[in-house]
N, C-alpha and C. Protein backbone atom coordinates (compact mmCIF):
# COMPACT_ATOMS: atom_id res chain seq x y z
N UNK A 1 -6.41 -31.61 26.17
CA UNK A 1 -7.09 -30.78 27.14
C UNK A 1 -6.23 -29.57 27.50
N UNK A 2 -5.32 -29.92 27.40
CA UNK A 2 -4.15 -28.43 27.76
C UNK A 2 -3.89 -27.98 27.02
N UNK A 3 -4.28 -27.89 25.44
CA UNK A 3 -4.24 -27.09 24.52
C UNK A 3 -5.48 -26.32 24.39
N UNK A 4 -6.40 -26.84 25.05
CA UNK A 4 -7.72 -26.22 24.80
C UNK A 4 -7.54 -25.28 25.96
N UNK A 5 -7.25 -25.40 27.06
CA UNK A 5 -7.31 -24.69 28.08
C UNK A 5 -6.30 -23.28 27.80
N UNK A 6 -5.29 -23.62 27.27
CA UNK A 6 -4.24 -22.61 26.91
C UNK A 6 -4.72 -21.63 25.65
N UNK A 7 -5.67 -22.38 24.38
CA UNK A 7 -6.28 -21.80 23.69
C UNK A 7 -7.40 -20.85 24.57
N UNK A 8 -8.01 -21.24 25.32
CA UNK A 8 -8.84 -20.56 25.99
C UNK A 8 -8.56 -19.51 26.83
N UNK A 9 -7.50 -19.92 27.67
CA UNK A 9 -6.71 -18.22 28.14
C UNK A 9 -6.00 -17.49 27.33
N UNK A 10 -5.66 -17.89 26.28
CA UNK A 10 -5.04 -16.98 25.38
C UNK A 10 -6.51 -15.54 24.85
N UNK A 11 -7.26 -16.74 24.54
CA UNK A 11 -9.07 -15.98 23.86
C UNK A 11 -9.00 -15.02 24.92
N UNK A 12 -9.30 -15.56 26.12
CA UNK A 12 -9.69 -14.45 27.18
C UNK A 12 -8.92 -12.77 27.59
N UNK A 13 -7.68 -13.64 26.96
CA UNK A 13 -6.58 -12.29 27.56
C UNK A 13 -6.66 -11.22 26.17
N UNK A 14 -7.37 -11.87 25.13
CA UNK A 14 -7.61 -10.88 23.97
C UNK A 14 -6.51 -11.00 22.88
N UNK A 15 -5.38 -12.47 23.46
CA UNK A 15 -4.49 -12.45 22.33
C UNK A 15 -4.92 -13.48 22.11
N UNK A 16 -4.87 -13.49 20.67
CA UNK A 16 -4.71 -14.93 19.83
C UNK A 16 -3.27 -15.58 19.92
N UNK A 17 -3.71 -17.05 19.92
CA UNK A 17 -2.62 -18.13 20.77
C UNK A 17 -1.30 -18.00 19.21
N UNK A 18 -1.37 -17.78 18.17
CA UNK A 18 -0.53 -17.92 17.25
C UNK A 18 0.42 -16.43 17.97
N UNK A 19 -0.38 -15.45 17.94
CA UNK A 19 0.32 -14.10 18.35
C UNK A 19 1.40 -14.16 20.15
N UNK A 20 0.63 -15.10 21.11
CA UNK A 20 1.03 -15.41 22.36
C UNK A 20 2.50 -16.07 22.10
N UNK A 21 2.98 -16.58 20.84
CA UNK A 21 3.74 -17.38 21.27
C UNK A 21 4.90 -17.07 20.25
N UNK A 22 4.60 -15.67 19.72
CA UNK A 22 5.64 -14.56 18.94
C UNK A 22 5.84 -13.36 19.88
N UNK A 23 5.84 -13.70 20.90
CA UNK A 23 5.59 -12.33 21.79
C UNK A 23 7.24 -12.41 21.48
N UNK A 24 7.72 -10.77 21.94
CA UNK A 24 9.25 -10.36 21.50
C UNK A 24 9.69 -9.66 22.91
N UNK A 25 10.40 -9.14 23.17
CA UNK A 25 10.98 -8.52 24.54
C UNK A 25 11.91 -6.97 23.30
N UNK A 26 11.26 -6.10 23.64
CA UNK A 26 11.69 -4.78 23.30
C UNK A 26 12.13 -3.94 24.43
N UNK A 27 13.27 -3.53 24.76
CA UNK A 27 13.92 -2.25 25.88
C UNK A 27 12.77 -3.01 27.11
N UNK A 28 12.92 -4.06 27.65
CA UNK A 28 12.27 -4.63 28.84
C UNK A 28 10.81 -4.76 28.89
N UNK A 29 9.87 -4.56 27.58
CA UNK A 29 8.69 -4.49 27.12
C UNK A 29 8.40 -5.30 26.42
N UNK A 30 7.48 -6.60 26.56
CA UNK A 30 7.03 -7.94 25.68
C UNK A 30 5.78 -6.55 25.27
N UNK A 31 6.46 -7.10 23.39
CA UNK A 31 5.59 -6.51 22.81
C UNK A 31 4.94 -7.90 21.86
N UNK A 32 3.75 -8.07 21.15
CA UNK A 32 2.96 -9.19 20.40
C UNK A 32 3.68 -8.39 19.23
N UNK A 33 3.99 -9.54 18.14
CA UNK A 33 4.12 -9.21 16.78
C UNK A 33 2.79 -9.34 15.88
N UNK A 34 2.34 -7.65 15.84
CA UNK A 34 1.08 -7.86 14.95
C UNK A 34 1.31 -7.16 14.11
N UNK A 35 1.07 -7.50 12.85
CA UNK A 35 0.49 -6.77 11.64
C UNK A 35 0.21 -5.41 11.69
N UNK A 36 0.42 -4.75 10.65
CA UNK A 36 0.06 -3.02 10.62
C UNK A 36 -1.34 -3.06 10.44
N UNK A 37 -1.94 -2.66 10.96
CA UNK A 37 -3.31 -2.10 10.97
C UNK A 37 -4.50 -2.17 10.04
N UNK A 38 -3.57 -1.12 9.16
CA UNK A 38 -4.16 -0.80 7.41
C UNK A 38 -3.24 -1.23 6.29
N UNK A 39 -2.26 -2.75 6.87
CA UNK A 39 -1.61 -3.47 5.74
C UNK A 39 -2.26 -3.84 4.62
N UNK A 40 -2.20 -4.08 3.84
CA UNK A 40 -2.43 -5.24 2.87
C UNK A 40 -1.62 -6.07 2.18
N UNK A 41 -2.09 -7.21 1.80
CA UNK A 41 -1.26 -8.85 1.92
C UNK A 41 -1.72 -8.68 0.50
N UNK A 42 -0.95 -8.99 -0.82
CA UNK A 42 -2.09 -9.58 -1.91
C UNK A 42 -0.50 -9.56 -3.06
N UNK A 43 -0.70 -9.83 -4.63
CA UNK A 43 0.12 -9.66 -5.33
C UNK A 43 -0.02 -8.56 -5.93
N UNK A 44 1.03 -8.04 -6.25
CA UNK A 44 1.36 -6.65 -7.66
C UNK A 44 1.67 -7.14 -8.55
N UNK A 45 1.74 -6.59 -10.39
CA UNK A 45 1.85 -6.68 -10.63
C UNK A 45 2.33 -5.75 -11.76
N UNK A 46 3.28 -5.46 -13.09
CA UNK A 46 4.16 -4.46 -13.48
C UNK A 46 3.22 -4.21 -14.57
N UNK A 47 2.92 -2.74 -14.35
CA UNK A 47 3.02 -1.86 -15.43
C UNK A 47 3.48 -2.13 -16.97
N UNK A 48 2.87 -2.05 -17.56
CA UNK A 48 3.54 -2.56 -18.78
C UNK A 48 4.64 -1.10 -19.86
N UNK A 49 5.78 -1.42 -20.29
CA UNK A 49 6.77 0.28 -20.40
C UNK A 49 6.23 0.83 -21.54
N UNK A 50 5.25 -0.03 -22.52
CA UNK A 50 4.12 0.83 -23.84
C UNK A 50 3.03 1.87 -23.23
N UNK A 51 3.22 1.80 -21.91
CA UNK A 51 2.15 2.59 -21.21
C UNK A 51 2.88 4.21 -21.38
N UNK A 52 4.12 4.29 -21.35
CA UNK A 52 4.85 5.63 -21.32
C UNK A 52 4.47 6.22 -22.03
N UNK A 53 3.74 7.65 -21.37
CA UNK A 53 3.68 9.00 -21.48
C UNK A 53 2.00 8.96 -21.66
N UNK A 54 1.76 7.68 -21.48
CA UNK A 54 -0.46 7.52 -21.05
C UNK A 54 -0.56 8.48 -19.90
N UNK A 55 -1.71 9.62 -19.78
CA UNK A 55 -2.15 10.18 -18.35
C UNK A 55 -2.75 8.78 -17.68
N UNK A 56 -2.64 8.68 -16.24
CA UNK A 56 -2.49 8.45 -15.53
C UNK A 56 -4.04 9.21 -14.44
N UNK A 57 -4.75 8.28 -13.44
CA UNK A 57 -6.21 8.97 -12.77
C UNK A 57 -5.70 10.28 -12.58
N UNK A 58 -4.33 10.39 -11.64
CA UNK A 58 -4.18 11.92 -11.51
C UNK A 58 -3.52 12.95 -12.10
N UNK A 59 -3.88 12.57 -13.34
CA UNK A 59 -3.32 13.77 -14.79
C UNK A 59 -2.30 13.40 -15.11
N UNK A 60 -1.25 13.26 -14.23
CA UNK A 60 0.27 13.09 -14.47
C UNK A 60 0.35 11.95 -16.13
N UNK A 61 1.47 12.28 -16.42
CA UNK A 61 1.78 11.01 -17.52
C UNK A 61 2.60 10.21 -16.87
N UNK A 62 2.39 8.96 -17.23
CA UNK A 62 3.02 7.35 -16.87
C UNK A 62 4.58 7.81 -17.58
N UNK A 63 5.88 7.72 -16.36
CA UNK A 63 6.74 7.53 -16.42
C UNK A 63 7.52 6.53 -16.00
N UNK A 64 7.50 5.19 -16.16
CA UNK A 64 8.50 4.02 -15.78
C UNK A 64 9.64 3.80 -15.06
N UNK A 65 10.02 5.33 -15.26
CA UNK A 65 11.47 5.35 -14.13
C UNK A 65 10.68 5.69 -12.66
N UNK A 66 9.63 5.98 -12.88
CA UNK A 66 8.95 7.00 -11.35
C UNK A 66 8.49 6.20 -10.32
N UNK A 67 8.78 5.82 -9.07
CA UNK A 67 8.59 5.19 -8.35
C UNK A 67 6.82 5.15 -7.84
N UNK A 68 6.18 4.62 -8.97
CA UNK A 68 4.72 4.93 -9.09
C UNK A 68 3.95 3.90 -9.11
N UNK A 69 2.51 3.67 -8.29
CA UNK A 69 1.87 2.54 -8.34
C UNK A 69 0.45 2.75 -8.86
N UNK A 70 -0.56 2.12 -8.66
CA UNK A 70 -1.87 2.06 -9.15
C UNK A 70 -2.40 1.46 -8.05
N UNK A 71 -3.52 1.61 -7.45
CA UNK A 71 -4.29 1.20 -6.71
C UNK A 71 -5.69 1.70 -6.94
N UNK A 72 -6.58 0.26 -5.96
CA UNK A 72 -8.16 0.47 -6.07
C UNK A 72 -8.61 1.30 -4.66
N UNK A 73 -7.41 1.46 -3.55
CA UNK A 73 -7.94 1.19 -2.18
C UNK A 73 -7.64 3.19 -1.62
N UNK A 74 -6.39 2.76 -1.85
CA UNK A 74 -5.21 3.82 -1.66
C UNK A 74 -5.84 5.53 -1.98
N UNK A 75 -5.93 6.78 -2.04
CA UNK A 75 -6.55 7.38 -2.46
C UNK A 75 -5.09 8.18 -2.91
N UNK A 76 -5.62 8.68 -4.35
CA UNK A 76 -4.53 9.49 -5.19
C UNK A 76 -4.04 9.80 -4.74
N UNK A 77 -2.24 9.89 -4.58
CA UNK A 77 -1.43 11.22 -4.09
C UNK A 77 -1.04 10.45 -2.87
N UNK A 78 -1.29 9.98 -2.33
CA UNK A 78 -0.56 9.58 -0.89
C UNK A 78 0.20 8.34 -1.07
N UNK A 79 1.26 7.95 -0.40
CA UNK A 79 2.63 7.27 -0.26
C UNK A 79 2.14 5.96 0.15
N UNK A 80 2.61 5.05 0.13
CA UNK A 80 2.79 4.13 1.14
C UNK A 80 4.42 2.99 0.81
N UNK A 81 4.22 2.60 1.32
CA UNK A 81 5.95 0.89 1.88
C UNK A 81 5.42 0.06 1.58
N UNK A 82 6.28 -0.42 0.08
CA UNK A 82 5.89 -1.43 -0.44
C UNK A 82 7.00 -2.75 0.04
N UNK A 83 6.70 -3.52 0.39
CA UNK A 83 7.37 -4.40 0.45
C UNK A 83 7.40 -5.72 -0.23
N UNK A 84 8.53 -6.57 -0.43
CA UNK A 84 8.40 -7.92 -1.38
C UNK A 84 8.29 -8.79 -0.50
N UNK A 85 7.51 -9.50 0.10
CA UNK A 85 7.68 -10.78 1.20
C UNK A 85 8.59 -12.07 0.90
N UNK A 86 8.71 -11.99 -0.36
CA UNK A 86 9.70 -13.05 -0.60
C UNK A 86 11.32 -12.82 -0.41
N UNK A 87 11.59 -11.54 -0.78
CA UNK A 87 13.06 -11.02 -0.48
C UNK A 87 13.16 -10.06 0.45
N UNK A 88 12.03 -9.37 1.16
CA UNK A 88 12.29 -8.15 2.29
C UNK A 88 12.42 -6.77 1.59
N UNK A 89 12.51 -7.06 -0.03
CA UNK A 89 13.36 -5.67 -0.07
C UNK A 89 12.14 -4.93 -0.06
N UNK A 90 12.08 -3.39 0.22
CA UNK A 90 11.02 -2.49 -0.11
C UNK A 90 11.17 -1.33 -0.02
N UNK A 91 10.23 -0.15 -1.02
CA UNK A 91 10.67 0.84 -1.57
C UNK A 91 9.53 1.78 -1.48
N UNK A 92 9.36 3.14 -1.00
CA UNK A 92 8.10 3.51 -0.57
C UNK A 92 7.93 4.69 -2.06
N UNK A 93 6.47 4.38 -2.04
CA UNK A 93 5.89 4.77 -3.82
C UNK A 93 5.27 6.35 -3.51
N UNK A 94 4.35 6.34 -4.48
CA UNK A 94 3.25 7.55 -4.76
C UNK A 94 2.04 6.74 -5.45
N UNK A 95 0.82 6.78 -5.02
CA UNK A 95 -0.14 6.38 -5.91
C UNK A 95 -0.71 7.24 -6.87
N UNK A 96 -0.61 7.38 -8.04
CA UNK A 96 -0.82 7.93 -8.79
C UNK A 96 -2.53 7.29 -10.36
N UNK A 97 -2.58 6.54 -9.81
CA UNK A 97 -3.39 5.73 -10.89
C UNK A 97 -4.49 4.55 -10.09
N UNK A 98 -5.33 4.41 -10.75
CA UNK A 98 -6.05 2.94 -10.11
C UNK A 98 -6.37 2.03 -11.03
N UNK A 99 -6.42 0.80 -10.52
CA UNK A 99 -6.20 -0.19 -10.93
C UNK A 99 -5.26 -1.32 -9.79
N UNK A 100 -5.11 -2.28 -9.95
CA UNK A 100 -5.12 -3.73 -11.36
C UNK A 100 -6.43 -4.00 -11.45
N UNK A 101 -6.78 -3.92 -12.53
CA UNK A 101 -8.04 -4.57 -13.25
C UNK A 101 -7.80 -5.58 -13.16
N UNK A 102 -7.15 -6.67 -12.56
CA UNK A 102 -7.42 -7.99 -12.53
C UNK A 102 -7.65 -8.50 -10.72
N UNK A 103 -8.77 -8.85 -10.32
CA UNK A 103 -9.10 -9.16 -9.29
C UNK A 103 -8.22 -9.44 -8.43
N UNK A 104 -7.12 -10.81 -8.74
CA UNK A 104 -6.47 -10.85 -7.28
C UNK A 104 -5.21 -10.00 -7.03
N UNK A 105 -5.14 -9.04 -7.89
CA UNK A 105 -3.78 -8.43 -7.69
C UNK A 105 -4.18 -7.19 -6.75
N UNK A 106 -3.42 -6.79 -5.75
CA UNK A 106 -3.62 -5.42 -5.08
C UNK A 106 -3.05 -4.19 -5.70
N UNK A 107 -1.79 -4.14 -6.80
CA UNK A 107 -1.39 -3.32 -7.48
C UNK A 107 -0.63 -3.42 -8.14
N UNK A 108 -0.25 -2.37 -9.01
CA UNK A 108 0.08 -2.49 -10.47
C UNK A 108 1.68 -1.42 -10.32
N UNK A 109 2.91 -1.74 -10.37
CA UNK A 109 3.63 -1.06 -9.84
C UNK A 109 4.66 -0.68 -11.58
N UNK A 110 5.12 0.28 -11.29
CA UNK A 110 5.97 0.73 -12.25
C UNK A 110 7.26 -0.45 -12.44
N UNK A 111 7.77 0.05 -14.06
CA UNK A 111 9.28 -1.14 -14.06
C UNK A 111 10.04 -0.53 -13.11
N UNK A 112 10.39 0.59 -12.85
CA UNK A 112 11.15 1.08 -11.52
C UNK A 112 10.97 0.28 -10.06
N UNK A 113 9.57 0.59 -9.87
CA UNK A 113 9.38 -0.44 -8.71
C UNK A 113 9.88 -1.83 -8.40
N UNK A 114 9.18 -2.18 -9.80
CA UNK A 114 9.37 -3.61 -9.72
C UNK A 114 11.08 -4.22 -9.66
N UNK A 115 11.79 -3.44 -10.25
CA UNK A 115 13.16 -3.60 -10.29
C UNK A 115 13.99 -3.22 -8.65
N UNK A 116 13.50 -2.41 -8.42
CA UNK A 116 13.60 -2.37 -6.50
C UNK A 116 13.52 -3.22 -5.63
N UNK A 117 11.98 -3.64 -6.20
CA UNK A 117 11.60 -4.93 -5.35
C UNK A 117 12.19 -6.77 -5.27
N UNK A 118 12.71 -5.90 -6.88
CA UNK A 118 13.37 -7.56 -6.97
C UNK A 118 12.27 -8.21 -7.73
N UNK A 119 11.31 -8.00 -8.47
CA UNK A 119 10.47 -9.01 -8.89
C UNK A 119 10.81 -9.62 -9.88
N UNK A 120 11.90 -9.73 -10.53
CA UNK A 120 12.45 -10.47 -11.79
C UNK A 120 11.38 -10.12 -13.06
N UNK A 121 11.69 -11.58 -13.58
CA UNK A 121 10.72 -11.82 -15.02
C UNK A 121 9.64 -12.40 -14.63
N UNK A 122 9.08 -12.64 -13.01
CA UNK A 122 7.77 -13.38 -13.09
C UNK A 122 6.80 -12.60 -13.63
N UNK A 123 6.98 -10.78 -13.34
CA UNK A 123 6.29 -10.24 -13.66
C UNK A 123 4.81 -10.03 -12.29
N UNK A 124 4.97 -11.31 -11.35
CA UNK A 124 4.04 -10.29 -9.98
C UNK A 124 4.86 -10.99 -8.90
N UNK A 125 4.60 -10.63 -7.78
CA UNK A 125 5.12 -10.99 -6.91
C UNK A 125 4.13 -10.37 -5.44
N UNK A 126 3.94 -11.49 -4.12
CA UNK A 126 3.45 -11.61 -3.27
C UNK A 126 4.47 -10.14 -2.43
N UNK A 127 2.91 -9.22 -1.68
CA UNK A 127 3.86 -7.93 -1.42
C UNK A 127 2.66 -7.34 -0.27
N UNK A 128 3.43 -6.59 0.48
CA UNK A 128 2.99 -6.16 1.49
C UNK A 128 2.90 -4.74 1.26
N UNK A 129 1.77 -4.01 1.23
CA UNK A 129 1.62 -2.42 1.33
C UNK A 129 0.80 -1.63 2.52
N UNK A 130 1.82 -0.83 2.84
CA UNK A 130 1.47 0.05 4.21
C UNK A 130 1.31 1.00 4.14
N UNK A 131 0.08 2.34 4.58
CA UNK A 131 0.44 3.29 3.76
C UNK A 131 1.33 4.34 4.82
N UNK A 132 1.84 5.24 4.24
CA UNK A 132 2.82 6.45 5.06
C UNK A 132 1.72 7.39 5.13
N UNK A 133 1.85 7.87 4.14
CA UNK A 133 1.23 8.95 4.60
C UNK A 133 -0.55 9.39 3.24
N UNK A 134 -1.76 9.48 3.96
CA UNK A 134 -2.94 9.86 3.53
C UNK A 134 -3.39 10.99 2.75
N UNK A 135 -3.46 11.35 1.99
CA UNK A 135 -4.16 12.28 1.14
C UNK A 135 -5.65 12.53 1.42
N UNK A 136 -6.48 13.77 1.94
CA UNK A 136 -7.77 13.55 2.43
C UNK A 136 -8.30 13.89 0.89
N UNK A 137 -9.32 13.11 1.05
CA UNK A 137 -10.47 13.14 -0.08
C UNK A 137 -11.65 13.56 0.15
N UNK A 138 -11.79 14.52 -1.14
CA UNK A 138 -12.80 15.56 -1.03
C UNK A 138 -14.03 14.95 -2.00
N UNK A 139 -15.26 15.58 -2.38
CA UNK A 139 -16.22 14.98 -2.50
C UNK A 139 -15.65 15.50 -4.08
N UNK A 140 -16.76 15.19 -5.39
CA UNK A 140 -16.13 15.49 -6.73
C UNK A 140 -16.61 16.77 -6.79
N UNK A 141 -17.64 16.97 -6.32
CA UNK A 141 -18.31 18.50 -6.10
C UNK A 141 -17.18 19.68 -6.13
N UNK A 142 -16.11 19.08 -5.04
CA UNK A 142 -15.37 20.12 -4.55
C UNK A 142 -13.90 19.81 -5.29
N UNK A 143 -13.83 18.94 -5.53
CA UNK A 143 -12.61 18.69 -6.71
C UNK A 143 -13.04 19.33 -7.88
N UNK A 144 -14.11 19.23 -8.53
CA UNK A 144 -13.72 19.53 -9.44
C UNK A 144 -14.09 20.99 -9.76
N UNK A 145 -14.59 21.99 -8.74
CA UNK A 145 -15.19 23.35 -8.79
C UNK A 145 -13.27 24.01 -8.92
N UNK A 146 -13.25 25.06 -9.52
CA UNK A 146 -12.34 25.74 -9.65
C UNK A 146 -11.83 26.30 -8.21
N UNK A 147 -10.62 27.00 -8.55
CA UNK A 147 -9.86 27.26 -7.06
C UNK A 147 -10.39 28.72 -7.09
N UNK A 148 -10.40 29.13 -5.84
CA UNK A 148 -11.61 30.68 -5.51
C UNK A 148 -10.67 31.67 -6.09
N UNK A 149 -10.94 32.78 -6.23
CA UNK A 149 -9.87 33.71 -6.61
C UNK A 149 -9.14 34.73 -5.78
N UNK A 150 -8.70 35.13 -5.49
CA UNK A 150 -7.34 35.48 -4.55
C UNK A 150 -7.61 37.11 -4.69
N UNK A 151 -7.24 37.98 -3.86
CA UNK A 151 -7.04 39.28 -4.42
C UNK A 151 -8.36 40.36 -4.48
N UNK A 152 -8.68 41.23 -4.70
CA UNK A 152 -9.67 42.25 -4.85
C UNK A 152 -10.48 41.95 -5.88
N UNK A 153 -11.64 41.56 -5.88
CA UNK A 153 -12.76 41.42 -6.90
C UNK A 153 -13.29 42.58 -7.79
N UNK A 154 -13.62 42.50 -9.32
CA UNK A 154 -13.57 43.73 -9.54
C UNK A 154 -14.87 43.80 -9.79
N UNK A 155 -15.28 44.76 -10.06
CA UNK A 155 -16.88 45.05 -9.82
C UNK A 155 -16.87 46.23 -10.94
């Protein structure tokens, strides 16, 4: 009964009872330990290095040393913090490509990456991605119309 009741004021106060009982004390401020927002939880997995010098969704060619990922979610060109949940280590990318074509993976990271992250020879590893910073996306209409021209028009 006193777990239900404690579950129940936890509901009410808008925290969940797992989060109530990670609360932290920051500069005299109980802050809840929650999750980033627009995280994602899932596995990556490596690039394969026969891919070198393939274009890539955003033109670029696949370079292996380049701290470069693939994603389905992420939109071209913008950054995010990759992290390894199993070792902590993490290394912030460029999305450049989409993909993993294989359902449960969230992304497909360069041998560079993967060697950052620590992922050994398993070849994927359980990983946390946050993004930094957004790239706005335009409709294809406007991607793909040429850039206007600059300067005095000639007539």
């Amino acid at each position: 009964m006193l777990v239900l009741s404690a579950t129940l004021v936890a509901g009410c106060m808008g925290v969940a009872p797992a989060l109530a009982k990670a609360a932290s004390t920051t500069r005299g401020k109980a802050e809840h330990a929650r999750p980033h927002p627009a995280a994602q939880h899932g596995h990556a997995s490596i690039y394969a290095r026969s891919l070198a010098g393939r274009r890539m969704a955003d033109g670029t060619r696949f370079d292996p040393r380049a701290a470069t990922v693939a994603s389905r979610t992420l939109p071209l060109g913008s950054r995010a913090r990759v992290t390894n949940l199993r070792n902590g280590r993490s290394v912030t990318v460029k999305v450049t490509d989409r993909g993993p074509h294989i359902r449960q993976r969230i992304l497909d990271v360069s041998p560079a990456v993967a060697s950052s992250l620590g992922m050994g020879g398993s070849g994927t590893a359980l990983v946390s991605v946050i993004p930094v910073s957004m790239i706005a996306v335009t409709g294809r209409a406007e991607a793909a119309a040429p850039p206007a021209r600059r300067g005095r028009s000639r007539r």
